[in-house]
N, C-alpha and C. Protein backbone atom coordinates (compact mmCIF):
# COMPACT_ATOMS: atom_id res chain seq x y z
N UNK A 1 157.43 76.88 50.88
CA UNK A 1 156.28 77.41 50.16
C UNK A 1 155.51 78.33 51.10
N UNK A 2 155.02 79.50 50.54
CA UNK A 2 154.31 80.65 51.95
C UNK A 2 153.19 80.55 51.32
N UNK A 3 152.08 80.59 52.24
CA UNK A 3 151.15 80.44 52.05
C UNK A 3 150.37 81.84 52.29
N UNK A 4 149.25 81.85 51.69
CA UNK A 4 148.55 83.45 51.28
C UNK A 4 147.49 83.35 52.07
N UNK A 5 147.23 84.31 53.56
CA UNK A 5 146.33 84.02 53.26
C UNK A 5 144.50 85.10 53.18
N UNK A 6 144.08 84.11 52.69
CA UNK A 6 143.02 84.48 51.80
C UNK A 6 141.57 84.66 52.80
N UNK A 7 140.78 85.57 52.75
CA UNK A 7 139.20 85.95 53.28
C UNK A 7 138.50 84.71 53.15
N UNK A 8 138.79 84.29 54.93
CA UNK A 8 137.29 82.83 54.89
C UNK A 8 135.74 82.97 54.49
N UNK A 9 135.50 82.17 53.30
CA UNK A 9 134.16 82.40 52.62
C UNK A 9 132.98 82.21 53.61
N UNK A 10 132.03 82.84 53.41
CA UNK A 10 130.99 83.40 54.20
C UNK A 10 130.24 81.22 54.83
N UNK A 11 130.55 80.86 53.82
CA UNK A 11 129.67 79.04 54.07
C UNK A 11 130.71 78.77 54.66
N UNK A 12 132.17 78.92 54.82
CA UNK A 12 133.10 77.88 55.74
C UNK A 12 132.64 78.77 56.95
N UNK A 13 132.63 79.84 57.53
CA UNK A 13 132.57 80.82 58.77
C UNK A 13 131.37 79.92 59.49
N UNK A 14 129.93 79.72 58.61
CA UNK A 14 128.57 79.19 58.43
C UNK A 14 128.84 77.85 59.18
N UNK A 15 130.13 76.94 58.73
CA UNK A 15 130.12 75.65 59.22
C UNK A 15 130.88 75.58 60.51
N UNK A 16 131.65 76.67 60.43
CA UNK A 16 132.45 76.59 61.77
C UNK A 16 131.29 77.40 62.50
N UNK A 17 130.74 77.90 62.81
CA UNK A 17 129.59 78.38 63.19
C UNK A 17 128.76 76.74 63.84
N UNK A 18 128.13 76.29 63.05
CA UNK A 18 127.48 75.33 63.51
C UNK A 18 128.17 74.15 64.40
N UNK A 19 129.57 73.85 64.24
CA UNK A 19 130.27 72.98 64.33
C UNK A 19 130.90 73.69 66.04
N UNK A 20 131.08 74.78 66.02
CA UNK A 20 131.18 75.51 67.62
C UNK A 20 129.89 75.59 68.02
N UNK A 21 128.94 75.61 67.47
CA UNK A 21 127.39 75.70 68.96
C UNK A 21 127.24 74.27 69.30
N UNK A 22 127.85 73.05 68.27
CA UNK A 22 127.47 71.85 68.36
C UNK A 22 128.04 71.15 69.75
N UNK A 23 129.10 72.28 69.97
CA UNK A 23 130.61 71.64 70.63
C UNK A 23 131.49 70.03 70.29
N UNK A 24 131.25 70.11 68.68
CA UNK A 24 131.64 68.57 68.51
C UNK A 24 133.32 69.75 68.02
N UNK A 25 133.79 68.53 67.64
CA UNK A 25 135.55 69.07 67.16
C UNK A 25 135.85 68.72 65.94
N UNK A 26 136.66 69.30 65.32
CA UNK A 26 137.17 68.88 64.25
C UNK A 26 137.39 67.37 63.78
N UNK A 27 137.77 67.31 64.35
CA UNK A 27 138.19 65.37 64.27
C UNK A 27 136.98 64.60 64.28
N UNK A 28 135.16 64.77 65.51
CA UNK A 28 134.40 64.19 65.02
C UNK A 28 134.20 64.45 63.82
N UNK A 29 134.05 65.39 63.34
CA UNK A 29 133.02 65.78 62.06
C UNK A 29 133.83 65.16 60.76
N UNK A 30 135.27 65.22 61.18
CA UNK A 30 136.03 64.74 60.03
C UNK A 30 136.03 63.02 59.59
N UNK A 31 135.93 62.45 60.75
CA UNK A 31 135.39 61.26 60.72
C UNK A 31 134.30 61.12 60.30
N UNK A 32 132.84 61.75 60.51
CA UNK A 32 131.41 61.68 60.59
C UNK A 32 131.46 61.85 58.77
N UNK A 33 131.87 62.85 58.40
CA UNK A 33 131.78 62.78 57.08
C UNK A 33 132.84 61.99 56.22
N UNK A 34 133.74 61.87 56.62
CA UNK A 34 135.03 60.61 55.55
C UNK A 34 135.61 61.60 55.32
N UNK A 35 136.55 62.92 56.00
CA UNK A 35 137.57 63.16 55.14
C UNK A 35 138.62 63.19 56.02
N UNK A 36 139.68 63.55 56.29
CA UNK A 36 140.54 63.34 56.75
C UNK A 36 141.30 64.50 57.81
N UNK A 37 141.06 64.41 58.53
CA UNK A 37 141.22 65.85 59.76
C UNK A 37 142.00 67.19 59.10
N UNK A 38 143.31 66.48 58.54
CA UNK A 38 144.31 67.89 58.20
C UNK A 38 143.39 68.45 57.03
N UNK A 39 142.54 67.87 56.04
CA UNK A 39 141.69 68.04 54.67
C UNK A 39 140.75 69.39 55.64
N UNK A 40 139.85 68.87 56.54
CA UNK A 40 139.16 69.56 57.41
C UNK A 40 139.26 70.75 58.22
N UNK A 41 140.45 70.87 58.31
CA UNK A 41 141.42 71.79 59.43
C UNK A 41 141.67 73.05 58.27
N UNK A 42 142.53 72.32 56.69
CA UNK A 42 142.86 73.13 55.52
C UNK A 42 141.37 73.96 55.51
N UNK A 43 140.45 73.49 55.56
CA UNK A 43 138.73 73.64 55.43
C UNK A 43 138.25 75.45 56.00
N UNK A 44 138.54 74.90 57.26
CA UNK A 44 138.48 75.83 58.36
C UNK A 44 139.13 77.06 58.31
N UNK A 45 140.31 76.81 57.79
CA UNK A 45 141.24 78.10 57.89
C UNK A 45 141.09 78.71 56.80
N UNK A 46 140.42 77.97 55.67
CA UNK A 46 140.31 79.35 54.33
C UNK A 46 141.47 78.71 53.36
N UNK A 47 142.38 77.59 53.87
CA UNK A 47 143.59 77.62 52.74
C UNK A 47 143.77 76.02 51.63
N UNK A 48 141.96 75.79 52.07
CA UNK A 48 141.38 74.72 51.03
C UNK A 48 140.35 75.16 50.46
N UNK A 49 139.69 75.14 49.24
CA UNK A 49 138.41 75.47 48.68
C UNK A 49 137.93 73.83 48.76
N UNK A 50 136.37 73.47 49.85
CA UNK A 50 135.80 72.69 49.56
C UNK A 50 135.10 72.20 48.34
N UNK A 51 135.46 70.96 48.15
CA UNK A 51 134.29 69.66 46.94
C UNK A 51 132.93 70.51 47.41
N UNK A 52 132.01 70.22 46.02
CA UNK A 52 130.55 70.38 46.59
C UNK A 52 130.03 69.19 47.17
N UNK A 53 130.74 67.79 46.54
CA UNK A 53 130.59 66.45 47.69
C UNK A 53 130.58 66.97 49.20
N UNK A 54 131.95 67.55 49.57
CA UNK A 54 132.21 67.87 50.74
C UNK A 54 131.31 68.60 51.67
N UNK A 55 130.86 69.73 50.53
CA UNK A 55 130.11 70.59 51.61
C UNK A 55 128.29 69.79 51.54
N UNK A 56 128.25 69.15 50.71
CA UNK A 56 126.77 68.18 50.92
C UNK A 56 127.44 67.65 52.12
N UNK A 57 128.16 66.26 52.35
CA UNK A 57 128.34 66.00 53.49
C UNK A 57 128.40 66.61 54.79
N UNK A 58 128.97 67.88 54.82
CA UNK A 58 129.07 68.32 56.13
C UNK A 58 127.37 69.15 56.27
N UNK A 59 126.73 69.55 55.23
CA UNK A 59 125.65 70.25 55.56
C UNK A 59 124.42 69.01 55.97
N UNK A 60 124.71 68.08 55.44
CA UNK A 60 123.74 66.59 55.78
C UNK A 60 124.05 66.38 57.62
N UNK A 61 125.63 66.54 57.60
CA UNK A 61 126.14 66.18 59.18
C UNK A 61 125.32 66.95 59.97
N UNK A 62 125.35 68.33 59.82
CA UNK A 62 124.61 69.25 60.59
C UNK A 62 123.28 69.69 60.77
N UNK A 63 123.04 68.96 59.55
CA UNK A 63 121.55 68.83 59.28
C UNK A 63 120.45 70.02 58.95
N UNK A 64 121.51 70.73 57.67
CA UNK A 64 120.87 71.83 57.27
C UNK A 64 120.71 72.34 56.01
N UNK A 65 120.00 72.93 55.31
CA UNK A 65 120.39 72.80 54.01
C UNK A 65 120.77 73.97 53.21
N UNK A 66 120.71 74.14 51.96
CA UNK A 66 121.29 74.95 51.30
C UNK A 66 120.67 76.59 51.43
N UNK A 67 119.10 76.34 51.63
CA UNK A 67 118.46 77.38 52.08
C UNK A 67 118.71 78.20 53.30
N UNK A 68 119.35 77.42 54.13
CA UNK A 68 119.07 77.61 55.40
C UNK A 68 120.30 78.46 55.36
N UNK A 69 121.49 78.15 54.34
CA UNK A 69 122.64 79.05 54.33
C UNK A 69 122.18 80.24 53.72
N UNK A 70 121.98 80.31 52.96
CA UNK A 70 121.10 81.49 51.93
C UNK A 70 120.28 82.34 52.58
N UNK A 71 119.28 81.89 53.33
CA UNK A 71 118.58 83.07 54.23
C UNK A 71 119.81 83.68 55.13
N UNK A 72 120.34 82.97 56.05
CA UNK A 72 121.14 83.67 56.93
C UNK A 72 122.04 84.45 55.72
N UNK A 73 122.59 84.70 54.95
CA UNK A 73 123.24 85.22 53.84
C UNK A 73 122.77 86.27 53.52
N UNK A 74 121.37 86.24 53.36
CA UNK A 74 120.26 87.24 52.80
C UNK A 74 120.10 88.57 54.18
N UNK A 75 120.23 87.94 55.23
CA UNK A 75 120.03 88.26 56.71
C UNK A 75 121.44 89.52 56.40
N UNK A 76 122.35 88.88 56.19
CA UNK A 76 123.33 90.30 56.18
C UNK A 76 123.83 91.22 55.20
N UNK A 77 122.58 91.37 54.22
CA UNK A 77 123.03 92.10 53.60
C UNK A 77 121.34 92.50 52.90
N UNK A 78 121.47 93.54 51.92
CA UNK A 78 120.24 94.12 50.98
C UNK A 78 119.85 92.90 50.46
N UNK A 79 118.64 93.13 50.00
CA UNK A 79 117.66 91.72 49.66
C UNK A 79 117.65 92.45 48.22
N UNK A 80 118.40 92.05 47.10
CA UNK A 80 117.57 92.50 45.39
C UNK A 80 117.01 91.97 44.66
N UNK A 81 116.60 92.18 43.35
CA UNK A 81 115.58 91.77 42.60
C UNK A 81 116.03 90.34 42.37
N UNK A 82 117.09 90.09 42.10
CA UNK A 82 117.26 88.83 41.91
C UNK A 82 116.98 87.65 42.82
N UNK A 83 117.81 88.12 43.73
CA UNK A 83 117.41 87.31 45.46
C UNK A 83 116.00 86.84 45.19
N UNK A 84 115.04 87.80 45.37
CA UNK A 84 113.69 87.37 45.45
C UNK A 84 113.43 86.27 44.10
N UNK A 85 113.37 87.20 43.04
CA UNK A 85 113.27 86.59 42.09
C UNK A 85 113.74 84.56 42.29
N UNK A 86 115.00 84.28 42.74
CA UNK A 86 115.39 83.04 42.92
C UNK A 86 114.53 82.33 44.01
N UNK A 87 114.09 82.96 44.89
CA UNK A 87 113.39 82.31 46.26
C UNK A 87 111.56 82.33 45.75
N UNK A 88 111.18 83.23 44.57
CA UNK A 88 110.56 83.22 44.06
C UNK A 88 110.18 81.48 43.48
N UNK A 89 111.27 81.45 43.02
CA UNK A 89 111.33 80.36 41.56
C UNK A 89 111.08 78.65 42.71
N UNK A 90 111.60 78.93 43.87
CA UNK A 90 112.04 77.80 44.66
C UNK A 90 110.66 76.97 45.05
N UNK A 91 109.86 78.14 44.85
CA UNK A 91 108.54 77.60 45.75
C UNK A 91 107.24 76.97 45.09
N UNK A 92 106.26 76.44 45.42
CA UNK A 92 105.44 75.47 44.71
C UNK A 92 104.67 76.83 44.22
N UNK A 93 104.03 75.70 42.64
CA UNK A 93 103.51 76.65 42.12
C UNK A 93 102.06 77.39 43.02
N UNK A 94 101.49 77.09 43.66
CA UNK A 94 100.02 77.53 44.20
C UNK A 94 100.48 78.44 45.02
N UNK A 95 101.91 78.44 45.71
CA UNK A 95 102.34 79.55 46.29
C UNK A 95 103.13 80.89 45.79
N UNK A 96 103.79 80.32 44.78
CA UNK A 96 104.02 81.37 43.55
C UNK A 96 103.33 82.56 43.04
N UNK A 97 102.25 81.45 42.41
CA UNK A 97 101.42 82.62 41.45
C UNK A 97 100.46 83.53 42.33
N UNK A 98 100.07 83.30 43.38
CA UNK A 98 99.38 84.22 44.58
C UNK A 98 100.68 85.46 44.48
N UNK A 99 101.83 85.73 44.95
CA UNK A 99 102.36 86.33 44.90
C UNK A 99 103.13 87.13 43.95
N UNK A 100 103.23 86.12 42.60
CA UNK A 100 103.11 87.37 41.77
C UNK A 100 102.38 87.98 41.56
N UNK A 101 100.93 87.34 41.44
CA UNK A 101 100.02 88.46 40.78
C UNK A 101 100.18 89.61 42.14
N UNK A 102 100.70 89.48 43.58
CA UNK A 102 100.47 90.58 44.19
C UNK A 102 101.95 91.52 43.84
N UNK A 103 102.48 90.78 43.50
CA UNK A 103 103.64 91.99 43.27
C UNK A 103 103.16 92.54 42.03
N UNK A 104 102.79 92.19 41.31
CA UNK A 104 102.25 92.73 39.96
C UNK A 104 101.12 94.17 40.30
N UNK A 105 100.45 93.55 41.26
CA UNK A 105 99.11 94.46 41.54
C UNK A 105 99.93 95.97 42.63
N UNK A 106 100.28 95.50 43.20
CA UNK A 106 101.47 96.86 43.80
C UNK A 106 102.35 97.47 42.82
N UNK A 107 102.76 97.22 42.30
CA UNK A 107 103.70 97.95 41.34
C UNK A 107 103.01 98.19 40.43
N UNK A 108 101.83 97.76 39.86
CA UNK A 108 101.14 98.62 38.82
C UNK A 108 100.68 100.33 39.49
């Protein structure tokens, strides 16, 4: 069977990222979270698509969260209406509505 292979998604690069500054190895983390090294390794190389179980676990391991992928995300590339719009929506309301009404008041 040949295997294809395929452009590592920007969140596996993200975990191998964290998982090399950590200097832990494959094998802790695969233990630390319950899956099984070769599952982990498939992970790494692009030629498994992670569970969202999975990637909760490993982002709990590292101790970071979903935002924290998303800004750095946001970091390399154009910021658009939507982007905001979503990081908009994320935040408490008393901090919200201050800022729409200022985007409102600029763009009028």
């Amino acid at each position: 069977m040949s295997s294809v292979n395929k452009e590592i998604e920007p969140i596996i690069e993200y975990l191998v990222h964290l998982r090399v500054s950590k200097r832990v190895t494959q094998q802790q983390i695969a233990v630390a979270v319950g899956i099984k090294l070769s599952t982990y390794q498939r992970l790494e190389r692009g030629e498994r698509d992670p569970k969202l179980s999975e990637l909760k676990s490993l982002f709990k391991y590292h101790s970071v969260t979903w935002l924290d992928f998303a800004y750095l995300e946001l970091g390399k590339r154009p910021i658009y209406d939507p982007d905001l719009a979503a990081a908009i929506k994320q935040l408490p309301d008393h901090l919200r509505k201050p800022i729409l009404d200022l985007i409102r008041a600029v763009s009028h």
